[in-house]
PDB file of N, CA and C in Angstrom:
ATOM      1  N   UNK A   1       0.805  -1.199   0.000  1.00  0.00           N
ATOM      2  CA  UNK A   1       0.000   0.000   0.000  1.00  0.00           C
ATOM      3  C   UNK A   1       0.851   1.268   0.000  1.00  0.00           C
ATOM      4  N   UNK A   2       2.013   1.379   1.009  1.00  0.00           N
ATOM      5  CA  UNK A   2       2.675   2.662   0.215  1.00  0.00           C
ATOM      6  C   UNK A   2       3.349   2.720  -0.548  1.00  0.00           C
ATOM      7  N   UNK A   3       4.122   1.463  -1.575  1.00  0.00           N
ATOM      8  CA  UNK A   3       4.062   1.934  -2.977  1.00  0.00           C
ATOM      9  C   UNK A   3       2.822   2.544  -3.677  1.00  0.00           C
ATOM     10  N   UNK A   4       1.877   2.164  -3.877  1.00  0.00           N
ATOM     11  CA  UNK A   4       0.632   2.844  -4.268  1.00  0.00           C
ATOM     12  C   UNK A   4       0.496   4.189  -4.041  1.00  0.00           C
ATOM     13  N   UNK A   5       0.573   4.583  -2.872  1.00  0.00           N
ATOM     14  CA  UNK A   5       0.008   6.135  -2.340  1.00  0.00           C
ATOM     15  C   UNK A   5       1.312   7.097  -3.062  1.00  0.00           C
ATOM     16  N   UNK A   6       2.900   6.451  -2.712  1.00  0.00           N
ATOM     17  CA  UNK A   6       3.811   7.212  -2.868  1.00  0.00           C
ATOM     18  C   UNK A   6       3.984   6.843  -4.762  1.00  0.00           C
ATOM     19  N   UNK A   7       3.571   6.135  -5.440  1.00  0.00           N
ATOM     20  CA  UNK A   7       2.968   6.200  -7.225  1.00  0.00           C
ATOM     21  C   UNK A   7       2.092   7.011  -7.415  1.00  0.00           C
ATOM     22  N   UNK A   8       0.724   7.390  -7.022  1.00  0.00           N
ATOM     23  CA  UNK A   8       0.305   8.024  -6.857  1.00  0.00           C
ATOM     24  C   UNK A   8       0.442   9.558  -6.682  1.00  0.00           C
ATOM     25  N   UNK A   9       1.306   9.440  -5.885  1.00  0.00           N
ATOM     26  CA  UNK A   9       1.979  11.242  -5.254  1.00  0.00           C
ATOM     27  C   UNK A   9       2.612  11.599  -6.758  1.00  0.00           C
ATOM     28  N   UNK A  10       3.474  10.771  -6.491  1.00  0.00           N
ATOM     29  CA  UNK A  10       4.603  11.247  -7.841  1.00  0.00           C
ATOM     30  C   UNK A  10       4.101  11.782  -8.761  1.00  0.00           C
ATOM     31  N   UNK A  11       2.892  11.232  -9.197  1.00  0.00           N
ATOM     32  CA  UNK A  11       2.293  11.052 -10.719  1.00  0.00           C
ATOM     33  C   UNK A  11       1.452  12.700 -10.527  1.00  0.00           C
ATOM     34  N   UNK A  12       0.552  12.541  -9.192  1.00  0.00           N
ATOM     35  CA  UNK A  12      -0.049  13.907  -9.317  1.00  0.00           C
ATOM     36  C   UNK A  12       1.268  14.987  -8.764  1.00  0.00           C
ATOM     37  N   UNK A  13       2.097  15.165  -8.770  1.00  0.00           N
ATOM     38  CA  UNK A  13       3.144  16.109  -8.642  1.00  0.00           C
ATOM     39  C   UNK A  13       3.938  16.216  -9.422  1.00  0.00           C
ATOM     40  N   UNK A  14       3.958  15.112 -10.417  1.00  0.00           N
ATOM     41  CA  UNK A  14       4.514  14.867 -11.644  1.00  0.00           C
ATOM     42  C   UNK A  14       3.937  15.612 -12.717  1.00  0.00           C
ATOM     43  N   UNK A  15       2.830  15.207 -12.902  1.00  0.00           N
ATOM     44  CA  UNK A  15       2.158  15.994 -13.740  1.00  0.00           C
ATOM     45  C   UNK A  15       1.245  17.610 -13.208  1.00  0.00           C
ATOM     46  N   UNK A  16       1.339  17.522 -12.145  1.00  0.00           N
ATOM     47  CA  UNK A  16       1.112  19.153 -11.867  1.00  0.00           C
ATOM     48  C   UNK A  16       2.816  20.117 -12.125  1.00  0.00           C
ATOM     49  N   UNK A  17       3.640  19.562 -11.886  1.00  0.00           N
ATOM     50  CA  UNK A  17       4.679  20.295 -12.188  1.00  0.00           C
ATOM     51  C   UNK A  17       5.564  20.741 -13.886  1.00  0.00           C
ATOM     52  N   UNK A  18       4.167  19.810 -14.751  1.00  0.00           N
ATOM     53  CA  UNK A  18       4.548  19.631 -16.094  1.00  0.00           C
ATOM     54  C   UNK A  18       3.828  20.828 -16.570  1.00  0.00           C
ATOM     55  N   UNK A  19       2.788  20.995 -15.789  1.00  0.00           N
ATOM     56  CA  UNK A  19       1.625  21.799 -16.340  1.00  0.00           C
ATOM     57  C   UNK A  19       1.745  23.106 -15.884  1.00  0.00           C
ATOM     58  N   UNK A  20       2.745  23.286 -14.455  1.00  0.00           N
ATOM     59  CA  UNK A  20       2.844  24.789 -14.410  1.00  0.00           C
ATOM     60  C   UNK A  20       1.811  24.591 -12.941  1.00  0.00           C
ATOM     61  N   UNK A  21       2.415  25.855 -12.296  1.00  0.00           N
ATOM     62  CA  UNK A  21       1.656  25.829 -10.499  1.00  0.00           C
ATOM     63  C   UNK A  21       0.275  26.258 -10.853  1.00  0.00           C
ATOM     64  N   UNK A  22      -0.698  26.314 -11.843  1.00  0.00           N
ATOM     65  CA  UNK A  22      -1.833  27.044 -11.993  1.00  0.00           C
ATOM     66  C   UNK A  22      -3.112  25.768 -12.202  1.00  0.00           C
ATOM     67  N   UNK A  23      -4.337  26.576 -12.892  1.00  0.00           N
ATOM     68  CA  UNK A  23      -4.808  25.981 -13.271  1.00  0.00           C
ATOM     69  C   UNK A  23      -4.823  25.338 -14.079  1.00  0.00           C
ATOM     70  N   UNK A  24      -3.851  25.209 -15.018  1.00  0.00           N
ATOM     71  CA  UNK A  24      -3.750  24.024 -16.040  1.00  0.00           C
ATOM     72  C   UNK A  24      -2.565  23.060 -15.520  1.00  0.00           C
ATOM     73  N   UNK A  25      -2.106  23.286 -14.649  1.00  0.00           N
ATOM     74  CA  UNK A  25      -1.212  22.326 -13.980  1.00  0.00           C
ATOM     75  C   UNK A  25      -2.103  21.351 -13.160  1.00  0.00           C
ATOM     76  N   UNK A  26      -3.346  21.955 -12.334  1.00  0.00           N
ATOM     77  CA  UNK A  26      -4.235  21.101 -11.297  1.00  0.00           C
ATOM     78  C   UNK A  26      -4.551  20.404 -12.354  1.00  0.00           C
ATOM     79  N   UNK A  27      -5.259  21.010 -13.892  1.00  0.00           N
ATOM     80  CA  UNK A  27      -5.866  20.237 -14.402  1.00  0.00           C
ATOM     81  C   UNK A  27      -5.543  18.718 -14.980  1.00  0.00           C
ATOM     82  N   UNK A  28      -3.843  19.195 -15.585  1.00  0.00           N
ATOM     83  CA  UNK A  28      -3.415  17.870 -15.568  1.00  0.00           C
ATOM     84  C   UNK A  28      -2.900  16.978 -14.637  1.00  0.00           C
ATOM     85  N   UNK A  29      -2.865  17.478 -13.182  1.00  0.00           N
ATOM     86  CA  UNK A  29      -2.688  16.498 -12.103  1.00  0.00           C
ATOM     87  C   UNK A  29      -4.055  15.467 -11.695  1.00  0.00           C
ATOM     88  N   UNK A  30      -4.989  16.235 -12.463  1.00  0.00           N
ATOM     89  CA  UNK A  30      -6.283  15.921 -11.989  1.00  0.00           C
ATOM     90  C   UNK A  30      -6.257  14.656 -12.675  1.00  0.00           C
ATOM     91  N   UNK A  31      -6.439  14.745 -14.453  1.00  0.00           N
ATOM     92  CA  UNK A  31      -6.425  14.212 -15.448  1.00  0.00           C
ATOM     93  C   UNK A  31      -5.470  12.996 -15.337  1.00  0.00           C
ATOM     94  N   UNK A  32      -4.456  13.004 -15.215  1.00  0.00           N
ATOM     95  CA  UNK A  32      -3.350  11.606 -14.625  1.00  0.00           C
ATOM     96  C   UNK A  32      -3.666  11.074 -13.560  1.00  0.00           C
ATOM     97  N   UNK A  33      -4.390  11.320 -12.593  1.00  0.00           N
ATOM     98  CA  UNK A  33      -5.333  10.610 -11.082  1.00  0.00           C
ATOM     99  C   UNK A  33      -6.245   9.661 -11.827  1.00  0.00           C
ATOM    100  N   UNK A  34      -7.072  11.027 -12.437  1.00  0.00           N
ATOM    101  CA  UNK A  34      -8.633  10.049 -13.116  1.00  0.00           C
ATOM    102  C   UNK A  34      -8.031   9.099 -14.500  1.00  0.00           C
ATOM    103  N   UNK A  35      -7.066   8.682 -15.067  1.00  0.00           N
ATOM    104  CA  UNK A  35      -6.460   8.286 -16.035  1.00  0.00           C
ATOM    105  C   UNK A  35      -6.033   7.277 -15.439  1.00  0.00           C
ATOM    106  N   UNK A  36      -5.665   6.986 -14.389  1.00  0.00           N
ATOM    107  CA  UNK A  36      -4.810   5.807 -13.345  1.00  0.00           C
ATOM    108  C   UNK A  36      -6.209   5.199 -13.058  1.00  0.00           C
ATOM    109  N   UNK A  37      -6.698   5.792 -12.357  1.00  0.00           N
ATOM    110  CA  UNK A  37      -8.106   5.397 -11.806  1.00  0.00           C
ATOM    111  C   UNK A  37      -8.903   4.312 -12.793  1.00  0.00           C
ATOM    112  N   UNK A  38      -9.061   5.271 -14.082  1.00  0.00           N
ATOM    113  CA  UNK A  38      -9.678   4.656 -15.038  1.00  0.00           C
ATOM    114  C   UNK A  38      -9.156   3.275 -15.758  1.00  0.00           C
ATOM    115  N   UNK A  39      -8.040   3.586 -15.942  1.00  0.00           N
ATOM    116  CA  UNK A  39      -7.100   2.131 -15.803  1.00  0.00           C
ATOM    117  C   UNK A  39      -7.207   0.980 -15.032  1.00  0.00           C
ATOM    118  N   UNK A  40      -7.213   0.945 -13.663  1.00  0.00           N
ATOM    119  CA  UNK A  40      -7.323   0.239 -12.976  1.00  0.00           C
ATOM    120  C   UNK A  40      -8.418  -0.646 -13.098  1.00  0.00           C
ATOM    121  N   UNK A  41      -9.375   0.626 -12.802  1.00  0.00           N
ATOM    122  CA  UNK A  41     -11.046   0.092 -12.785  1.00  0.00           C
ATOM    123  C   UNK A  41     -11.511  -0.580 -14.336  1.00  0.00           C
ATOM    124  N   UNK A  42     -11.119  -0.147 -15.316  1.00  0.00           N
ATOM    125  CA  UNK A  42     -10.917  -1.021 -16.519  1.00  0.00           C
ATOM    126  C   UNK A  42     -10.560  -2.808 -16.194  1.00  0.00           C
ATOM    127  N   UNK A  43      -9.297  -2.771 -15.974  1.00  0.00           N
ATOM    128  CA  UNK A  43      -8.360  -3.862 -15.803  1.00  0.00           C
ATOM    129  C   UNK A  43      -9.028  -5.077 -14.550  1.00  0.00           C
ATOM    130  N   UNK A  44     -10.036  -4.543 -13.507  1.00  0.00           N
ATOM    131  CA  UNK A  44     -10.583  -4.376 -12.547  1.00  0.00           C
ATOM    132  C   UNK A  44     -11.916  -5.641 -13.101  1.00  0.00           C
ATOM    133  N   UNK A  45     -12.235  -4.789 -14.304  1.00  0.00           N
ATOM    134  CA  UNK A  45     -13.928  -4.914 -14.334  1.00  0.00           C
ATOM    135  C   UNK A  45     -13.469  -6.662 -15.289  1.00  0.00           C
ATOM    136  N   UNK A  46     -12.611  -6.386 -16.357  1.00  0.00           N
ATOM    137  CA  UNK A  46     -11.956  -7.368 -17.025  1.00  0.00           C
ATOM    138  C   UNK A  46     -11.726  -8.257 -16.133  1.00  0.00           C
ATOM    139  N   UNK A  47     -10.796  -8.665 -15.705  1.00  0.00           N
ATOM    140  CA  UNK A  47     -10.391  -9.399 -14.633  1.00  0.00           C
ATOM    141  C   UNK A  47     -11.567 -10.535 -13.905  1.00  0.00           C
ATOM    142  N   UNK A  48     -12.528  -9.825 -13.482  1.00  0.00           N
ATOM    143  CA  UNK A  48     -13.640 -10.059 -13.037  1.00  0.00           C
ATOM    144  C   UNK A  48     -14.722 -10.898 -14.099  1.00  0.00           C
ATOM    145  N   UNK A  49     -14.555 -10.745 -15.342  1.00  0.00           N
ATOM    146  CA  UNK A  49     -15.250 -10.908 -15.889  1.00  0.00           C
ATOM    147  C   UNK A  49     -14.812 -12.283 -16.030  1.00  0.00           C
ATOM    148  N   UNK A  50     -13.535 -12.603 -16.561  1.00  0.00           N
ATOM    149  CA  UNK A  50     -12.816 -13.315 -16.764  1.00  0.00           C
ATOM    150  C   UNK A  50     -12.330 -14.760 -16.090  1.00  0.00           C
ATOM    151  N   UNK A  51     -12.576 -14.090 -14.631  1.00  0.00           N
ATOM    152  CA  UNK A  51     -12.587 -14.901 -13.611  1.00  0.00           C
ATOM    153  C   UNK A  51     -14.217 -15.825 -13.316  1.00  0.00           C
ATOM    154  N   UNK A  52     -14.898 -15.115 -13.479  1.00  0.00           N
ATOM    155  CA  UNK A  52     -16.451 -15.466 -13.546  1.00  0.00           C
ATOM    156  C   UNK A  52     -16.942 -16.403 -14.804  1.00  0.00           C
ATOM    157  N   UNK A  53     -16.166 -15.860 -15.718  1.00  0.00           N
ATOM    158  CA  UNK A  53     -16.269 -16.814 -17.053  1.00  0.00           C
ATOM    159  C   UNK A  53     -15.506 -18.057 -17.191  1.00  0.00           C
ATOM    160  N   UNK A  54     -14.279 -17.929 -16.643  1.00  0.00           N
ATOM    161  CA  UNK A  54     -13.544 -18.936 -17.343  1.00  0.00           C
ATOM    162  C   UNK A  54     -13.050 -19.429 -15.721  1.00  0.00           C
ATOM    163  N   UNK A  55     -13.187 -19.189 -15.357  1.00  0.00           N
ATOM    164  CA  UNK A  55     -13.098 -20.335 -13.512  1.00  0.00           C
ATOM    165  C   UNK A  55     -11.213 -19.662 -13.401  1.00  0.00           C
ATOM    166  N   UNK A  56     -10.434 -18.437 -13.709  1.00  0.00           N
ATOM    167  CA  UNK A  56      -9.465 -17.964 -13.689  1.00  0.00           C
ATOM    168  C   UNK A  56      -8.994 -17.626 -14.997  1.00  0.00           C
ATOM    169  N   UNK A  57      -7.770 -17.603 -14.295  1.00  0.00           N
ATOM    170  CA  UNK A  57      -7.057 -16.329 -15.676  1.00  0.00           C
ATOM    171  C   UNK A  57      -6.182 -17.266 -16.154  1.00  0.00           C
ATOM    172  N   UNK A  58      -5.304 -16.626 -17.324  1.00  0.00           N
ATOM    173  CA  UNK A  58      -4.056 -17.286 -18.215  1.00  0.00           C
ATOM    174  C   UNK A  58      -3.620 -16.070 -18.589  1.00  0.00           C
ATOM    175  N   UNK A  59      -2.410 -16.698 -19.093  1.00  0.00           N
ATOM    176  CA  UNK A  59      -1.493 -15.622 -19.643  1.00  0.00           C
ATOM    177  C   UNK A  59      -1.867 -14.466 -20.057  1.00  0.00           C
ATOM    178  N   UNK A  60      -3.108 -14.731 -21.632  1.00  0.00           N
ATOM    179  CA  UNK A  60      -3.917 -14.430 -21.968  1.00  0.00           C
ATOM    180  C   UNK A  60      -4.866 -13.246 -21.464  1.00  0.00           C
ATOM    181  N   UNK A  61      -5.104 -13.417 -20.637  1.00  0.00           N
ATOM    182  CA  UNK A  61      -6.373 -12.485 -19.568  1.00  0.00           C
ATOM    183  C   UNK A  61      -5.485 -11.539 -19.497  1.00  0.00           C
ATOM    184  N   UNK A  62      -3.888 -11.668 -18.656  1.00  0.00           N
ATOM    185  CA  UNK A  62      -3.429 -10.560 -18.353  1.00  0.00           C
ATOM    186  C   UNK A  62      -2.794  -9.774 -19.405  1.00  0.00           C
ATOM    187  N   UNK A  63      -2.319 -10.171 -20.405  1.00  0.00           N
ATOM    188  CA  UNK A  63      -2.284  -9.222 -21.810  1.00  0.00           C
ATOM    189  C   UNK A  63      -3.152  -8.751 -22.163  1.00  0.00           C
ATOM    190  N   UNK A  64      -4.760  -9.110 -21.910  1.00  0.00           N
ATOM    191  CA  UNK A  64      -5.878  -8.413 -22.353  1.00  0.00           C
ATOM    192  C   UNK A  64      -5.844  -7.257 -20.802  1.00  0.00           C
ATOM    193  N   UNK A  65      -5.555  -7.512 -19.627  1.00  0.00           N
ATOM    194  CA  UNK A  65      -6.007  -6.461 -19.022  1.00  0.00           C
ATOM    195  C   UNK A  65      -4.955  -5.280 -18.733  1.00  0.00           C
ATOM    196  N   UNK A  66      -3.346  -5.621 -19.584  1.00  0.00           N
ATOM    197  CA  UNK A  66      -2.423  -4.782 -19.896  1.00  0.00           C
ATOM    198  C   UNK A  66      -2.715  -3.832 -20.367  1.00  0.00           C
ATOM    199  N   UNK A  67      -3.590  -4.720 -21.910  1.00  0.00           N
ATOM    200  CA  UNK A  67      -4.177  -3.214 -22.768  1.00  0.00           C
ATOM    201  C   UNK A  67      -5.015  -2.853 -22.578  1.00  0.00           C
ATOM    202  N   UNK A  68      -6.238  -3.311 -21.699  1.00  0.00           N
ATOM    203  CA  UNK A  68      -7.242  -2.323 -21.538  1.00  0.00           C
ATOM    204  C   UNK A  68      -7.033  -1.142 -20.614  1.00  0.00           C
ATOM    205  N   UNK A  69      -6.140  -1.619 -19.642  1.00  0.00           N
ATOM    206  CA  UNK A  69      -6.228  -0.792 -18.720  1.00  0.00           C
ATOM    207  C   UNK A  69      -5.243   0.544 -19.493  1.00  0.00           C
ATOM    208  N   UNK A  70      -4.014   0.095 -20.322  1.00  0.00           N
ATOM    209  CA  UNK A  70      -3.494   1.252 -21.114  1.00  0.00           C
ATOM    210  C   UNK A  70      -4.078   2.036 -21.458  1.00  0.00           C
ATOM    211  N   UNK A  71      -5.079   1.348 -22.661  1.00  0.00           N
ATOM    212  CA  UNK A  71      -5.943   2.288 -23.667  1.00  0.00           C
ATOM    213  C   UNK A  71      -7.205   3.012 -22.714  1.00  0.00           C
ATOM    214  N   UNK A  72      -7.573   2.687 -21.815  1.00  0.00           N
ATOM    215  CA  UNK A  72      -8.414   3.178 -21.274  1.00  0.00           C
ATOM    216  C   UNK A  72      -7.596   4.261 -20.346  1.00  0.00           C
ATOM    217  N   UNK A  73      -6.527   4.288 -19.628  1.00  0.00           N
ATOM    218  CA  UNK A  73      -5.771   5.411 -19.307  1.00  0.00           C
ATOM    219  C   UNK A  73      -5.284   6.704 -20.450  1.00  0.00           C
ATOM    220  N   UNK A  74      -4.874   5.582 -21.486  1.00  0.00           N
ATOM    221  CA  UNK A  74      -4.563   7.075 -22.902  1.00  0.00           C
ATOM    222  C   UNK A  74      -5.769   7.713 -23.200  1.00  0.00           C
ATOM    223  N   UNK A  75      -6.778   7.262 -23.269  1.00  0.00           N
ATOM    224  CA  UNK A  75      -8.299   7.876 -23.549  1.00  0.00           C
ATOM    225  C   UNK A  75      -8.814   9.116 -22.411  1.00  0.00           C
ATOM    226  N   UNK A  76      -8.043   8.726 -21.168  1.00  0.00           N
ATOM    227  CA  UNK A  76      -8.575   9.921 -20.074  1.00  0.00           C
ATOM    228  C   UNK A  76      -7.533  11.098 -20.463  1.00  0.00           C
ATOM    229  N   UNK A  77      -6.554  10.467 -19.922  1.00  0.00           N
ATOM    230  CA  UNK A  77      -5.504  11.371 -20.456  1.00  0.00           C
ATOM    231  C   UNK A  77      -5.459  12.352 -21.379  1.00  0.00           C
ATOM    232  N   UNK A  78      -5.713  11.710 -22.611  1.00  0.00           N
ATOM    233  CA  UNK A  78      -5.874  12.942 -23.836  1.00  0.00           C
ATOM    234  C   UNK A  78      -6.847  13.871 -23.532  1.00  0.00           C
ATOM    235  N   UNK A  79      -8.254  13.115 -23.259  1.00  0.00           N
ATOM    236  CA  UNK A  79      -8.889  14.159 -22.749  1.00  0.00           C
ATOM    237  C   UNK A  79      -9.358  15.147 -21.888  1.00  0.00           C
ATOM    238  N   UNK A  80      -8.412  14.994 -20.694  1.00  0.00           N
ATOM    239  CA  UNK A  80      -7.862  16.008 -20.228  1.00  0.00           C
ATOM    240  C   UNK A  80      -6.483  16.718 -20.167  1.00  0.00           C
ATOM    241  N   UNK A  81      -5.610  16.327 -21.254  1.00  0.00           N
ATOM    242  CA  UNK A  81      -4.841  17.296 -21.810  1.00  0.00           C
ATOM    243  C   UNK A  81      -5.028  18.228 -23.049  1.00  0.00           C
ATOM    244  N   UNK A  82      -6.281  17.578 -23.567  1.00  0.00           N
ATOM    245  CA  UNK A  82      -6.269  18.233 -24.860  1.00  0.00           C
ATOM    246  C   UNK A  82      -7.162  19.648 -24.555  1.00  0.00           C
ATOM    247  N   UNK A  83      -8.088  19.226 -23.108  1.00  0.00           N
ATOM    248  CA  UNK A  83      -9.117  20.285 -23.517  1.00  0.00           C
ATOM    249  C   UNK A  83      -8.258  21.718 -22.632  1.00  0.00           C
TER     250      UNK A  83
END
């Protein structure tokens, strides 16, 4: 658990310090939180599904919940950097 919190920190101080001490700095600290988040909970929901379907996972499952949880983090991301 405090790897997590202290990944976490980094990332929102990481990306607030990319963006500048203002409001477009919160915004992309915000945006890389909800982008992690969204990832997870992606990878999360998969997982679950997977487990319920197929009585566990394989190799397989976790390359599928590599990329979902990616593409579903690049999808937040952009859109809160772009706007």
């Amino acid at each position: 658990m405090p790897v997590a919190l202290l990944t976490l920190t980094a990332l929102g101080v990481g990306a607030w310090g990319v963006g500048g001490y203002g409001p477009a700095g919160l915004r992309l600290a915000v945006g890389a939180l909800l982008a992690l988040a969204a990832g997870l909970a992606c990878a999360t929901v998969l997982l679950t599904h997977c487990v319920r379907r197929f009585g566990g996972i394989t190799g397989d499952v976790l390359g599928a919940m590599v990329e979902t949880a990616t593409t579903a983090a690049l999808v937040v991301w952009v859109l809160f950097a772009a706007s």
